[in-house]
N, C-alpha and C. Protein backbone atom coordinates (compact mmCIF):
# COMPACT_ATOMS: atom_id res chain seq x y z
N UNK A 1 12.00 37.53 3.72
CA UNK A 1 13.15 36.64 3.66
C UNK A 1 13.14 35.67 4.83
N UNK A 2 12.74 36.21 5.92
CA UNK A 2 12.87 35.44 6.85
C UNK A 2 11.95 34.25 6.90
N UNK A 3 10.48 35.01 7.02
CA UNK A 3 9.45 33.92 6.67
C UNK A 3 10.14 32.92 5.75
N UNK A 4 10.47 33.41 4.38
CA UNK A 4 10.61 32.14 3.30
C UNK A 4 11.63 31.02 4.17
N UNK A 5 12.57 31.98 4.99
CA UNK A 5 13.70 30.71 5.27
C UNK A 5 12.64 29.98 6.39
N UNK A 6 11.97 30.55 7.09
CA UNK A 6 11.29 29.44 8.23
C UNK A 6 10.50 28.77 7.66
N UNK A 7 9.57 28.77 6.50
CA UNK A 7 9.17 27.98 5.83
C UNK A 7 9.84 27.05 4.99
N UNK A 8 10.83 26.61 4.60
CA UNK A 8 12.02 26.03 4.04
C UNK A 8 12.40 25.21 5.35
N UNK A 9 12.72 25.51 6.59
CA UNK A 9 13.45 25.16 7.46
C UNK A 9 12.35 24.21 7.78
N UNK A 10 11.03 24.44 8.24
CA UNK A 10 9.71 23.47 8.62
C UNK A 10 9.63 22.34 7.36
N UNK A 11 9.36 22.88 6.27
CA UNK A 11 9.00 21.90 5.59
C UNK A 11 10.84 20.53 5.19
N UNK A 12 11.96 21.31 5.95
CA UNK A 12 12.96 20.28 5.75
C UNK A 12 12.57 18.96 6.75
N UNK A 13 12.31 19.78 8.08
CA UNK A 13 12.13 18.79 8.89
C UNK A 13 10.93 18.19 8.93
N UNK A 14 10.15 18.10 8.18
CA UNK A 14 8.67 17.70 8.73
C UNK A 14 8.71 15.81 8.09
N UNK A 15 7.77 15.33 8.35
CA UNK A 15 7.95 13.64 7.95
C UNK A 15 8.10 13.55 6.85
N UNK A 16 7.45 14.17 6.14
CA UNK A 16 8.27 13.95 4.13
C UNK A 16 9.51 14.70 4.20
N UNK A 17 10.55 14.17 4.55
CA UNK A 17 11.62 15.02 4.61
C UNK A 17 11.93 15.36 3.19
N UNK A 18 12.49 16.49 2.75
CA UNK A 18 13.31 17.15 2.03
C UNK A 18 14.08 16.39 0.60
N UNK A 19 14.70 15.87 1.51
CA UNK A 19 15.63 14.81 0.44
C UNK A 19 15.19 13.25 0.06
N UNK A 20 13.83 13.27 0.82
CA UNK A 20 12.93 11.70 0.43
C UNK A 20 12.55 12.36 -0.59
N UNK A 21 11.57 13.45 -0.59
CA UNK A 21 10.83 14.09 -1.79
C UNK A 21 11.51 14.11 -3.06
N UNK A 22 13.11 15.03 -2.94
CA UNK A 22 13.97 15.28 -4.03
C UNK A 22 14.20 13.60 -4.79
N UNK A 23 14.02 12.91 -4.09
CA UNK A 23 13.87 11.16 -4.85
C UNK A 23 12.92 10.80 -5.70
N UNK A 24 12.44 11.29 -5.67
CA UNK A 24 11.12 10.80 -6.64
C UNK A 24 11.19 11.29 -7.92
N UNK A 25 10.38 10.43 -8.83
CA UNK A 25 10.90 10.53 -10.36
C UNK A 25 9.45 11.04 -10.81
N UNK A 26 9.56 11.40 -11.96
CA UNK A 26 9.10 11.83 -12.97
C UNK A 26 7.32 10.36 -13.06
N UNK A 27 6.26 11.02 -12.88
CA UNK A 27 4.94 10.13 -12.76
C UNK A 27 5.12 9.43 -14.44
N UNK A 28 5.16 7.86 -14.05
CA UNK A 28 5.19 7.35 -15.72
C UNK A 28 4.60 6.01 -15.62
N UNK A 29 3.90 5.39 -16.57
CA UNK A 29 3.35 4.09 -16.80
C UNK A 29 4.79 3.13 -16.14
N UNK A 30 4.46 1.86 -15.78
CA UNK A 30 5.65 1.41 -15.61
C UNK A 30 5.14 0.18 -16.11
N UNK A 31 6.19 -0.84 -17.09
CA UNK A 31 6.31 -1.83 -17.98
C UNK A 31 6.27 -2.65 -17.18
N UNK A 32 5.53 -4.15 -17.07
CA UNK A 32 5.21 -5.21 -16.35
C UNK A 32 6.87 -6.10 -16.53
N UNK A 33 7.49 -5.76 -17.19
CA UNK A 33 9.45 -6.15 -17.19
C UNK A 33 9.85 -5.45 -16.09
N UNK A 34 9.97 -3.80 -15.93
CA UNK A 34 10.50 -3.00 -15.40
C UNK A 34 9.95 -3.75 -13.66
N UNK A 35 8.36 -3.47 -13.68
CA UNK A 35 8.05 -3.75 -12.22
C UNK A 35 8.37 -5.26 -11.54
N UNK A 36 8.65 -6.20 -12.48
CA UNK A 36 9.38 -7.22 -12.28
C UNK A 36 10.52 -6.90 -11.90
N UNK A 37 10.92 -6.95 -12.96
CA UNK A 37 12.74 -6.91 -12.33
C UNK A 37 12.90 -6.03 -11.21
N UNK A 38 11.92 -4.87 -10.32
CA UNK A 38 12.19 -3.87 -9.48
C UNK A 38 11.78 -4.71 -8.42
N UNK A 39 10.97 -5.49 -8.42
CA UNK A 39 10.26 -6.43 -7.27
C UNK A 39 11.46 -8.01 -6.99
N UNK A 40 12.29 -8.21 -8.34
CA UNK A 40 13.18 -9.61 -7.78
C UNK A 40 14.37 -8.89 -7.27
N UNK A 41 14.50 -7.34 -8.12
CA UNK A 41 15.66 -6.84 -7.13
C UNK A 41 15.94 -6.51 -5.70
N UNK A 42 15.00 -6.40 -5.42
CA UNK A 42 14.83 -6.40 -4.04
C UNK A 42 14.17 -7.22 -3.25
N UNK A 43 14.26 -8.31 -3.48
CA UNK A 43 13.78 -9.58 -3.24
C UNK A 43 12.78 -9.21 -2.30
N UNK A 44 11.44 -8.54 -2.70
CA UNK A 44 10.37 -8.58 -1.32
C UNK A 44 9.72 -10.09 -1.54
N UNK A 45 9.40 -10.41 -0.61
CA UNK A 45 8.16 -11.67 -0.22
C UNK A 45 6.91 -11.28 -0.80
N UNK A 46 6.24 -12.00 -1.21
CA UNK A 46 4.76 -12.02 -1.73
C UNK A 46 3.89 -13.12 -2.66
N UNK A 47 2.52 -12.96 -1.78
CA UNK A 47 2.03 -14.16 -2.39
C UNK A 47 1.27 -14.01 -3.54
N UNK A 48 0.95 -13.08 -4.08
CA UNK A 48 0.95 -12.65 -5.86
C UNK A 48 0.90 -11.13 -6.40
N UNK A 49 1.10 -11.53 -7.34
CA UNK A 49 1.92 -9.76 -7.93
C UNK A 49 0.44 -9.72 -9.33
N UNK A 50 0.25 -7.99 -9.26
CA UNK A 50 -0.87 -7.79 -9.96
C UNK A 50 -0.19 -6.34 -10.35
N UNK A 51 -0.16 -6.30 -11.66
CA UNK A 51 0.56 -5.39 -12.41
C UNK A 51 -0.24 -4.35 -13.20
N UNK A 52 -1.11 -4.46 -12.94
CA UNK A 52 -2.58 -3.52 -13.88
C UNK A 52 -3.53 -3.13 -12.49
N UNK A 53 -4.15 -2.16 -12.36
CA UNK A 53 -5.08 -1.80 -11.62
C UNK A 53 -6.10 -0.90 -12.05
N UNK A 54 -7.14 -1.33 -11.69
CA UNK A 54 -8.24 0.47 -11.22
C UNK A 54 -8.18 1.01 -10.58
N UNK A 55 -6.91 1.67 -10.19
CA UNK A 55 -6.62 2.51 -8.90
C UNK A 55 -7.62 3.73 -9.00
N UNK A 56 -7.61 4.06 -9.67
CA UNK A 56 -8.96 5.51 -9.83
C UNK A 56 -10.05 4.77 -9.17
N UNK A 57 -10.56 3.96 -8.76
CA UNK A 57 -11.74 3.44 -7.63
C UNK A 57 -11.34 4.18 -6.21
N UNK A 58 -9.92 4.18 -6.03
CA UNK A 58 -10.00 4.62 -4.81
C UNK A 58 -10.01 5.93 -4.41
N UNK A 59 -10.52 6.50 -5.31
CA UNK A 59 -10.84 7.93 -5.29
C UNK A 59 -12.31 8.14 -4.83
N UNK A 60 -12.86 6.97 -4.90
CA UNK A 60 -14.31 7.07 -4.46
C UNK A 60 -14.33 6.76 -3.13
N UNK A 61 -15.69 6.99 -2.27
CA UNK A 61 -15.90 6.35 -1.23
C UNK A 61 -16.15 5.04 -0.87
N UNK A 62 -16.65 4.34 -1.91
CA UNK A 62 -16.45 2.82 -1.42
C UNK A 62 -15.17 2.53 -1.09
N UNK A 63 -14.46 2.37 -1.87
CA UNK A 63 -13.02 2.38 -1.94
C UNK A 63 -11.74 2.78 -1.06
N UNK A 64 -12.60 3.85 -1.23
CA UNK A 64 -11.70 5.36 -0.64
C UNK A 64 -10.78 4.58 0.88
N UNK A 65 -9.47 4.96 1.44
CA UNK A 65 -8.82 4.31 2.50
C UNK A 65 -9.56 5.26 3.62
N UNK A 66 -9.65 6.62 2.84
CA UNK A 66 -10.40 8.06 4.27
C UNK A 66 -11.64 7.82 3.75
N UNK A 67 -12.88 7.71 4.55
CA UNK A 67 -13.61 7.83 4.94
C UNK A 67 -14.52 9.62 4.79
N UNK A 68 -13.45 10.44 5.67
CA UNK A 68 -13.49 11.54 5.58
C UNK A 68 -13.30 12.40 4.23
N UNK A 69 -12.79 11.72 3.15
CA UNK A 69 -12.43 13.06 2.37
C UNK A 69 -12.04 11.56 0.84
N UNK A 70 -11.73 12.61 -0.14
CA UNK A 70 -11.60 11.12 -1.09
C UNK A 70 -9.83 11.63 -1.38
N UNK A 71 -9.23 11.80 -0.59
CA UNK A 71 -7.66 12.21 -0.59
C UNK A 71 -7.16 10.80 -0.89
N UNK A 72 -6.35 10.61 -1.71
CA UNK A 72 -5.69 9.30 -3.00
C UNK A 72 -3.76 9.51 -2.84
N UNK A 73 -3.57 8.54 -2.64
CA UNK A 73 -1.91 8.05 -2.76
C UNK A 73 -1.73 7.04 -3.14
N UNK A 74 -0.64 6.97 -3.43
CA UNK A 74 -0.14 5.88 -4.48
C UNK A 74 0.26 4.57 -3.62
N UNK A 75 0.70 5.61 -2.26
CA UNK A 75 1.35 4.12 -1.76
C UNK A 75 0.16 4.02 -0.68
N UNK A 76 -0.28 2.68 -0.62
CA UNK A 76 -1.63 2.45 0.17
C UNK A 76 -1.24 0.74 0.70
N UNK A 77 -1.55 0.45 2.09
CA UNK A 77 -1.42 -0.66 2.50
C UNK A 77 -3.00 -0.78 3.32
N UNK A 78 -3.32 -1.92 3.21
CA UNK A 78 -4.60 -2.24 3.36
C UNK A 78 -4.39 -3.78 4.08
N UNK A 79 -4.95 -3.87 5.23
CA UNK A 79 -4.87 -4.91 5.93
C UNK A 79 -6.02 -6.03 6.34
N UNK A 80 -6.46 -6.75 5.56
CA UNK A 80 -7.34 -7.78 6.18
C UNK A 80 -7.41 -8.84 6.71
N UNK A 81 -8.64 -9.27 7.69
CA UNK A 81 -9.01 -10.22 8.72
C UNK A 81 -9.33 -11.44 7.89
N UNK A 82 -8.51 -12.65 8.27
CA UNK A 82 -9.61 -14.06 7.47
C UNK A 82 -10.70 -13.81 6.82
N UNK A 83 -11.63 -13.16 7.38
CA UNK A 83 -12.79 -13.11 7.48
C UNK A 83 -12.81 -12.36 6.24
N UNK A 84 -12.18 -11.54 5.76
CA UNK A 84 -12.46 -10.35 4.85
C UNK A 84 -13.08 -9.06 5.20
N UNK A 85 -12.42 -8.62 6.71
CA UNK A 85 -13.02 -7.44 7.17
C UNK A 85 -11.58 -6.22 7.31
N UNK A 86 -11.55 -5.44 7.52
CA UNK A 86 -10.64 -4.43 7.55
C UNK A 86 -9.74 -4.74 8.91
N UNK A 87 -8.77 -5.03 9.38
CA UNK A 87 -8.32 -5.09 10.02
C UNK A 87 -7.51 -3.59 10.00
N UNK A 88 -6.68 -3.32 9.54
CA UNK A 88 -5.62 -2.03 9.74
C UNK A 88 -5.70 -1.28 7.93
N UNK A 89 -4.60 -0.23 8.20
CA UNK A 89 -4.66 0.21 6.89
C UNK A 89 -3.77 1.42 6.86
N UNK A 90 -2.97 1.58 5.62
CA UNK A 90 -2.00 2.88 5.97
C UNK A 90 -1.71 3.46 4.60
N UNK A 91 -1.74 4.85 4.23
CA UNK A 91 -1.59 5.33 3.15
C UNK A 91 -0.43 6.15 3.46
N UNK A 92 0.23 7.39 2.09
CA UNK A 92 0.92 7.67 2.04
C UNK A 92 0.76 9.29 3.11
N UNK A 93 -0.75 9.85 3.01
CA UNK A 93 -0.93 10.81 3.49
C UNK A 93 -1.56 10.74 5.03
N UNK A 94 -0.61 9.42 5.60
CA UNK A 94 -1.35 9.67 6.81
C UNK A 94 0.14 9.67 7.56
N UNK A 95 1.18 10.13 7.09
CA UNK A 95 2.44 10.43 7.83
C UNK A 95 3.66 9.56 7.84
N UNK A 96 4.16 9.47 8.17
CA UNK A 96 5.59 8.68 8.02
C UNK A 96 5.48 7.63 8.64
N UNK A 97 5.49 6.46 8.20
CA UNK A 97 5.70 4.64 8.05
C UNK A 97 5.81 4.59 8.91
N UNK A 98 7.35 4.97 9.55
CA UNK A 98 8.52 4.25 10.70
C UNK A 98 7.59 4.47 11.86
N UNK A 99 6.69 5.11 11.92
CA UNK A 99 5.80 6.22 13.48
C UNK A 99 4.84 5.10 13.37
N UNK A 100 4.42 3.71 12.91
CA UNK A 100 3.31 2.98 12.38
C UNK A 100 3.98 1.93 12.98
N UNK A 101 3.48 1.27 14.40
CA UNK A 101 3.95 0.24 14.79
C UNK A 101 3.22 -1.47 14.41
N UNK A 102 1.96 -0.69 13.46
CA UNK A 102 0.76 -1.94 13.05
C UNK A 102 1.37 -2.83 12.33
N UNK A 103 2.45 -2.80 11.96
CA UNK A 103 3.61 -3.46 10.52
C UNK A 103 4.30 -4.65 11.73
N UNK A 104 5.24 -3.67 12.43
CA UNK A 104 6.12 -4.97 12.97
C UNK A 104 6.06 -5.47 14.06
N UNK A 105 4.96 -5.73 14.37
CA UNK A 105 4.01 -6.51 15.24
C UNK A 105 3.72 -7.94 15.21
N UNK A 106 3.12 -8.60 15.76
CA UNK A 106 2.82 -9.71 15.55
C UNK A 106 2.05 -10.44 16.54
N UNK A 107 0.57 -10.96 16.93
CA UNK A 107 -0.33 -9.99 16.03
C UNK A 107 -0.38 -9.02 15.90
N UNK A 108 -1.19 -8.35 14.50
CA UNK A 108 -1.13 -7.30 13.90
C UNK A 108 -1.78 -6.17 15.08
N UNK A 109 -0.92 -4.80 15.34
CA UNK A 109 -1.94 -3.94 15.76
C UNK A 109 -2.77 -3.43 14.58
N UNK A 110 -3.42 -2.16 15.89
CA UNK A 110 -4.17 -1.60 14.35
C UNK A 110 -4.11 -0.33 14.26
N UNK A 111 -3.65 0.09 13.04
CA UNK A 111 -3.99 2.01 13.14
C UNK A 111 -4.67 2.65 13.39
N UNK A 112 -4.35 3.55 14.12
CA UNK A 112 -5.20 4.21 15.44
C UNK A 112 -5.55 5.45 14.68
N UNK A 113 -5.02 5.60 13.04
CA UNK A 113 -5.61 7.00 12.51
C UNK A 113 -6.90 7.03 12.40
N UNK A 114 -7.63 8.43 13.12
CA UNK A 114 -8.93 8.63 12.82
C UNK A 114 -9.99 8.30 11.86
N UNK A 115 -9.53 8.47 10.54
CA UNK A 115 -10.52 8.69 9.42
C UNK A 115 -10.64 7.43 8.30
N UNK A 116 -10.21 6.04 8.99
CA UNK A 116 -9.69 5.09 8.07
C UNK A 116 -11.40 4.76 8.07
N UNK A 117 -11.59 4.14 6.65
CA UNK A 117 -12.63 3.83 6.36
C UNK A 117 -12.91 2.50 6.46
N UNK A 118 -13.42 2.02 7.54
CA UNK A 118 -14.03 0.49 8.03
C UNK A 118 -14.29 0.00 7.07
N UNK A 119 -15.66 0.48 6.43
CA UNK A 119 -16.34 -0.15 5.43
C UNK A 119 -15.91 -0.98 4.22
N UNK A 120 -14.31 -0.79 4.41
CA UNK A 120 -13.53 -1.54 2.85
C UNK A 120 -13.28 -3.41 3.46
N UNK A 121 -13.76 -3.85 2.06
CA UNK A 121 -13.76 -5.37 2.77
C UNK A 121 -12.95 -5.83 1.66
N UNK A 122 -12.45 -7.03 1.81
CA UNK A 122 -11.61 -7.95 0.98
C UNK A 122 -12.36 -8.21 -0.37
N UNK A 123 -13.62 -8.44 -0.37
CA UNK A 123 -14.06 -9.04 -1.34
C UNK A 123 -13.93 -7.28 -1.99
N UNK A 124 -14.27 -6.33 -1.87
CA UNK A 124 -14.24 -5.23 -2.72
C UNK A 124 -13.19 -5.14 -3.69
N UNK A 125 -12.03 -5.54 -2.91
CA UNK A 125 -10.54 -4.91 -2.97
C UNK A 125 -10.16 -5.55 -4.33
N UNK A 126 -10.83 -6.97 -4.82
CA UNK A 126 -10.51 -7.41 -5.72
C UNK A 126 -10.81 -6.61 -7.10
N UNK A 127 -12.17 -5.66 -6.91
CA UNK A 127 -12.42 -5.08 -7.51
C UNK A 127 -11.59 -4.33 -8.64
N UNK A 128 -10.68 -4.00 -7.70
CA UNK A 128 -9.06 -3.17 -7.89
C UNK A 128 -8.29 -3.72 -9.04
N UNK A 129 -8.38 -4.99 -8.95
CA UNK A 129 -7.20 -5.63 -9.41
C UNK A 129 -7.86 -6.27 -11.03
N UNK A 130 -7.28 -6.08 -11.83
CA UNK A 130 -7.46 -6.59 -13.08
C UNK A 130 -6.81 -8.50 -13.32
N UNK A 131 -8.17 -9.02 -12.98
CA UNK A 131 -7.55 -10.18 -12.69
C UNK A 131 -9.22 -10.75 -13.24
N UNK A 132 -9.08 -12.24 -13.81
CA UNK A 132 -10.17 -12.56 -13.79
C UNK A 132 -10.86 -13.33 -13.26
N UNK A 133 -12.28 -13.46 -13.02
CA UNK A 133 -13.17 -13.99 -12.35
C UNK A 133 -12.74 -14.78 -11.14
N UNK A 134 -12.01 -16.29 -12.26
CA UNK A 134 -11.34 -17.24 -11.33
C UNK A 134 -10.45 -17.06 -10.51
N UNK A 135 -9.55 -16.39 -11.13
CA UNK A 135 -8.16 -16.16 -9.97
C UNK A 135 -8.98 -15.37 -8.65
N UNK A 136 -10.10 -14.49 -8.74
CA UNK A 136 -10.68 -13.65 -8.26
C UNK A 136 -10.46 -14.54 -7.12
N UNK A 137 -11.40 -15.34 -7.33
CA UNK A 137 -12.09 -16.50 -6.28
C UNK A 137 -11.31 -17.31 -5.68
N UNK A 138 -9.68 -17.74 -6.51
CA UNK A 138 -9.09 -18.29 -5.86
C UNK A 138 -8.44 -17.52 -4.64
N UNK A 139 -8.24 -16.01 -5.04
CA UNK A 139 -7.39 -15.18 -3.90
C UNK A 139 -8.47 -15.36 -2.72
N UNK A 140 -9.54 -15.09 -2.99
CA UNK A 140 -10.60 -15.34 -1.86
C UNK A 140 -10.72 -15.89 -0.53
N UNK A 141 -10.53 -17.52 -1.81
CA UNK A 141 -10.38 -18.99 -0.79
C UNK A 141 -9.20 -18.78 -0.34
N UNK A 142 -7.90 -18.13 -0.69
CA UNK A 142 -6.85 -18.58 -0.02
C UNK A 142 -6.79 -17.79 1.39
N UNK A 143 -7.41 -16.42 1.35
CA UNK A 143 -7.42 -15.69 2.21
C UNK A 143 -7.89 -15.80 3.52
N UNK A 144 -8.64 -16.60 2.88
CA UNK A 144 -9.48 -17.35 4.38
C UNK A 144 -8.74 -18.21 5.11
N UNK A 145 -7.54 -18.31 4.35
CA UNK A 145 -6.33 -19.59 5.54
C UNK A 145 -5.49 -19.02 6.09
N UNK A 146 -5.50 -17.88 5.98
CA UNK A 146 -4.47 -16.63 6.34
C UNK A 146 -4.80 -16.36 7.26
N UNK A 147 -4.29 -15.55 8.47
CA UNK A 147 -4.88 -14.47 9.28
C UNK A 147 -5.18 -13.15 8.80
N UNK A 148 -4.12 -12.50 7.96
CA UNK A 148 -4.06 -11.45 7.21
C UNK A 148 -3.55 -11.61 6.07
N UNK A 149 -4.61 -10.67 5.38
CA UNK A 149 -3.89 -10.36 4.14
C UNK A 149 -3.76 -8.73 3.53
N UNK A 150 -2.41 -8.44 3.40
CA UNK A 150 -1.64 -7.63 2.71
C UNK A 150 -2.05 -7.33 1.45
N UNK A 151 -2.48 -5.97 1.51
CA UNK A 151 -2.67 -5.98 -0.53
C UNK A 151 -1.97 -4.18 -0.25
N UNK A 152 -1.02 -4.27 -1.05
CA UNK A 152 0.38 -2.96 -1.39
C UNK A 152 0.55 -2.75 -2.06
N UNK A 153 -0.13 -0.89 -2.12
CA UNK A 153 -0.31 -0.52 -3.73
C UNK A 153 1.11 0.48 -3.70
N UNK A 154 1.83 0.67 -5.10
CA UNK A 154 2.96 1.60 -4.65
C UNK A 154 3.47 1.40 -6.41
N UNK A 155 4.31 2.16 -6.89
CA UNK A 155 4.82 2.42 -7.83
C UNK A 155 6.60 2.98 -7.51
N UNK A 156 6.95 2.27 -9.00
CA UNK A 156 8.57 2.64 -8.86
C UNK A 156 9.29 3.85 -8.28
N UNK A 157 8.31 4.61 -9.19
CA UNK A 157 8.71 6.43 -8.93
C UNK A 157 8.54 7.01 -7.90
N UNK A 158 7.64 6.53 -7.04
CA UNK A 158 7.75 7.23 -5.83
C UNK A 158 9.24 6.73 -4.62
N UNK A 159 9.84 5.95 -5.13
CA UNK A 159 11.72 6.05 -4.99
C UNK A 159 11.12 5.15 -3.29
N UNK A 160 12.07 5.97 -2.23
CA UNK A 160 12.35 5.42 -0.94
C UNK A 160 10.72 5.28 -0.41
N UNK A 161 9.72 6.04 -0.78
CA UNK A 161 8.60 5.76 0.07
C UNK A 161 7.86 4.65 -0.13
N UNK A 162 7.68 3.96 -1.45
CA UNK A 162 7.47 2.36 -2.00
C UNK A 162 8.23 1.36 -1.32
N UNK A 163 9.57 1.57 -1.12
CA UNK A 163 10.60 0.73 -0.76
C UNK A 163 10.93 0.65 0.29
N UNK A 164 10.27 2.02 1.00
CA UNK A 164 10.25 1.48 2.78
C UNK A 164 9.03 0.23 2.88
N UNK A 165 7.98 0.63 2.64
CA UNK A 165 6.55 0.01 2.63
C UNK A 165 6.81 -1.24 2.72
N UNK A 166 7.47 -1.83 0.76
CA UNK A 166 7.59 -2.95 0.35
C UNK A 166 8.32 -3.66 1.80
N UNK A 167 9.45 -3.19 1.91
CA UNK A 167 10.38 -3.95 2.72
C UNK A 167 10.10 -4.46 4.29
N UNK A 168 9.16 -3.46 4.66
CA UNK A 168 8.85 -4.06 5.97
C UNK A 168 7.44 -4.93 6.25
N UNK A 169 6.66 -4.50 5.00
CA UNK A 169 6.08 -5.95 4.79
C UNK A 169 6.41 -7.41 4.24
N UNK A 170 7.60 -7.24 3.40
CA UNK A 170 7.94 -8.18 3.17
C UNK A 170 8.98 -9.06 4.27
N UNK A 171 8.97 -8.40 5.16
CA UNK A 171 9.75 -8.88 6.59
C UNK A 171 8.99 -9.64 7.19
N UNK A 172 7.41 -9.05 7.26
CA UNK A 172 6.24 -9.87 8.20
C UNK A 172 6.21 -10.97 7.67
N UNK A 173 6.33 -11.29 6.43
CA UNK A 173 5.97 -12.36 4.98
C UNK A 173 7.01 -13.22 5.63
N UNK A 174 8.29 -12.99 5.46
CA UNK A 174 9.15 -14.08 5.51
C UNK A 174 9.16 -14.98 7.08
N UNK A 175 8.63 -13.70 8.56
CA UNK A 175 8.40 -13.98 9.22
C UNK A 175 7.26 -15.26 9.53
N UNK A 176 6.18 -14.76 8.92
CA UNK A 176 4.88 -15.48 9.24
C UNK A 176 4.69 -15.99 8.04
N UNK A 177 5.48 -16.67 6.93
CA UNK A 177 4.59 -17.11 6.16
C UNK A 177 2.96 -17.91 5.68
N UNK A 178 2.57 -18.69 6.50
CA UNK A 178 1.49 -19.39 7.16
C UNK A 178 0.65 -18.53 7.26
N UNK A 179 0.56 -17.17 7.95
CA UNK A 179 0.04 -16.52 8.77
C UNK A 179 -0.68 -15.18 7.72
N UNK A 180 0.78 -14.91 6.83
CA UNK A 180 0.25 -13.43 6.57
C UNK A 180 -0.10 -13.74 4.67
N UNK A 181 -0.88 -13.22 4.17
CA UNK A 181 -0.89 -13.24 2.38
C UNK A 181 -0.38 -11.91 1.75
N UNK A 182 0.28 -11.61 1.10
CA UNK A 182 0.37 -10.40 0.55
C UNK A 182 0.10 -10.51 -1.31
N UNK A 183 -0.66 -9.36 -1.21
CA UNK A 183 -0.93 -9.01 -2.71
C UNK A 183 0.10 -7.72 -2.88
N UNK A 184 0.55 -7.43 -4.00
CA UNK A 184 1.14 -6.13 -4.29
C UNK A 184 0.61 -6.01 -5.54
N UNK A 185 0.57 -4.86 -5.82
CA UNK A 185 -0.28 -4.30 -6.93
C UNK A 185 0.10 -2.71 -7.45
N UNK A 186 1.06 -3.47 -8.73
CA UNK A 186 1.60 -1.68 -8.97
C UNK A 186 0.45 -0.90 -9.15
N UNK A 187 0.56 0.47 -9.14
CA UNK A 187 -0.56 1.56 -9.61
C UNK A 187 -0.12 2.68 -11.07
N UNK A 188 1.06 2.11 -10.91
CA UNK A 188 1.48 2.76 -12.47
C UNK A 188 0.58 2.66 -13.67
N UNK A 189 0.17 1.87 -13.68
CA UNK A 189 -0.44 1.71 -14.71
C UNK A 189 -2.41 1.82 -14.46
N UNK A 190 -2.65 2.84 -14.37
CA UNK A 190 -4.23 3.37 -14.05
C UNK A 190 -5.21 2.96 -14.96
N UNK A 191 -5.56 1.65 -15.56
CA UNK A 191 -6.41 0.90 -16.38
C UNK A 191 -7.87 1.35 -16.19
N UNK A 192 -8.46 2.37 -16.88
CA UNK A 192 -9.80 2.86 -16.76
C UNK A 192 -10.36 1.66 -18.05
């Protein structure tokens, strides 16, 4: 009895708190209406919205955000250099957001987590995105006028942990427009 309550008591307080978790809905496709209207309701900033993905790529190691292991979340922020090199990067399983000072910065720091996988470059990332050829190329060119670019993967259902993400990148956005690009890219919808 006791154990169970100290295990109950740890896992209340730990960074996925308790009552963030109890938020989350039921894993479901989400309708390119629905992820609209969830994205003007909350008016985030962004410089294009991509509603279909191959998120199952990032289960691999090219892909992969760890390096170390092919461990996959939904909510994934990925940060690149003009250049199309990895600048920063933050997933759902690398701990709680608010502890991540690489966001509200300016310039960008960079996450200091161990196991982030360098090797992911901009031009890959497009890979991701169900978009064709051209637009491919146009996100490309634009990226290169940027300093950074933002690409934020996240889905409805995962409730407050999408909507922290969204919101404090979309703060940098309104901040730096000039400066920063953001892609968002639901993952609801897993297009094999």
């Amino acid at each position: 009895m006791k154990i169970t309550l100290f295990l109950f008591l740890t896992l209340s307080f730990s960074s996925c708190n308790i009552i963030r978790l109890l938020q989350l809905k039921e894993t479901n496709d989400e309708s390119t209406i629905e992820v609209n209207r969830y994205v003007k309701n909350y008016k985030y900033d962004y410089s294009l919205f991509a509603d279909d993905s191959k998120s199952w790529m990032q289960k691999t190691k090219t892909y992969g955000i760890n390096n170390d292991t092919t461990k996959y979340s939904y909510i994934q922020l990925r940060i690149f250099n003009h250049d199309g090199s990895l600048h920063s990067a933050y997933s759902q399983c690398m701990g709680d957001f608010n502890s991540r000072n690489f966001v509200d910065s300016f310039p960008l720091k960079k996450n200091d987590y161990p196991f982030i996988n360098k090797q992911l470059i901009f031009k890959n990332e497009m890979d991701l995105l169900l978009l064709n050829s051209e637009t491919k190329e146009q996100i490309l060119v634009k990226s290169e006028k940027h300093h950074y670019t933002y690409v934020v993967y996240y889905t409805i259902w995962t409730s407050y942990f999408s909507k922290h993400v969204l919101k404090e990148v979309s703060k940098i956005k309104k901040k730096h427009p000039n400066e920063v690009l953001v892609i968002l890219v639901n993952m609801a919808k897993d297009m094999k």
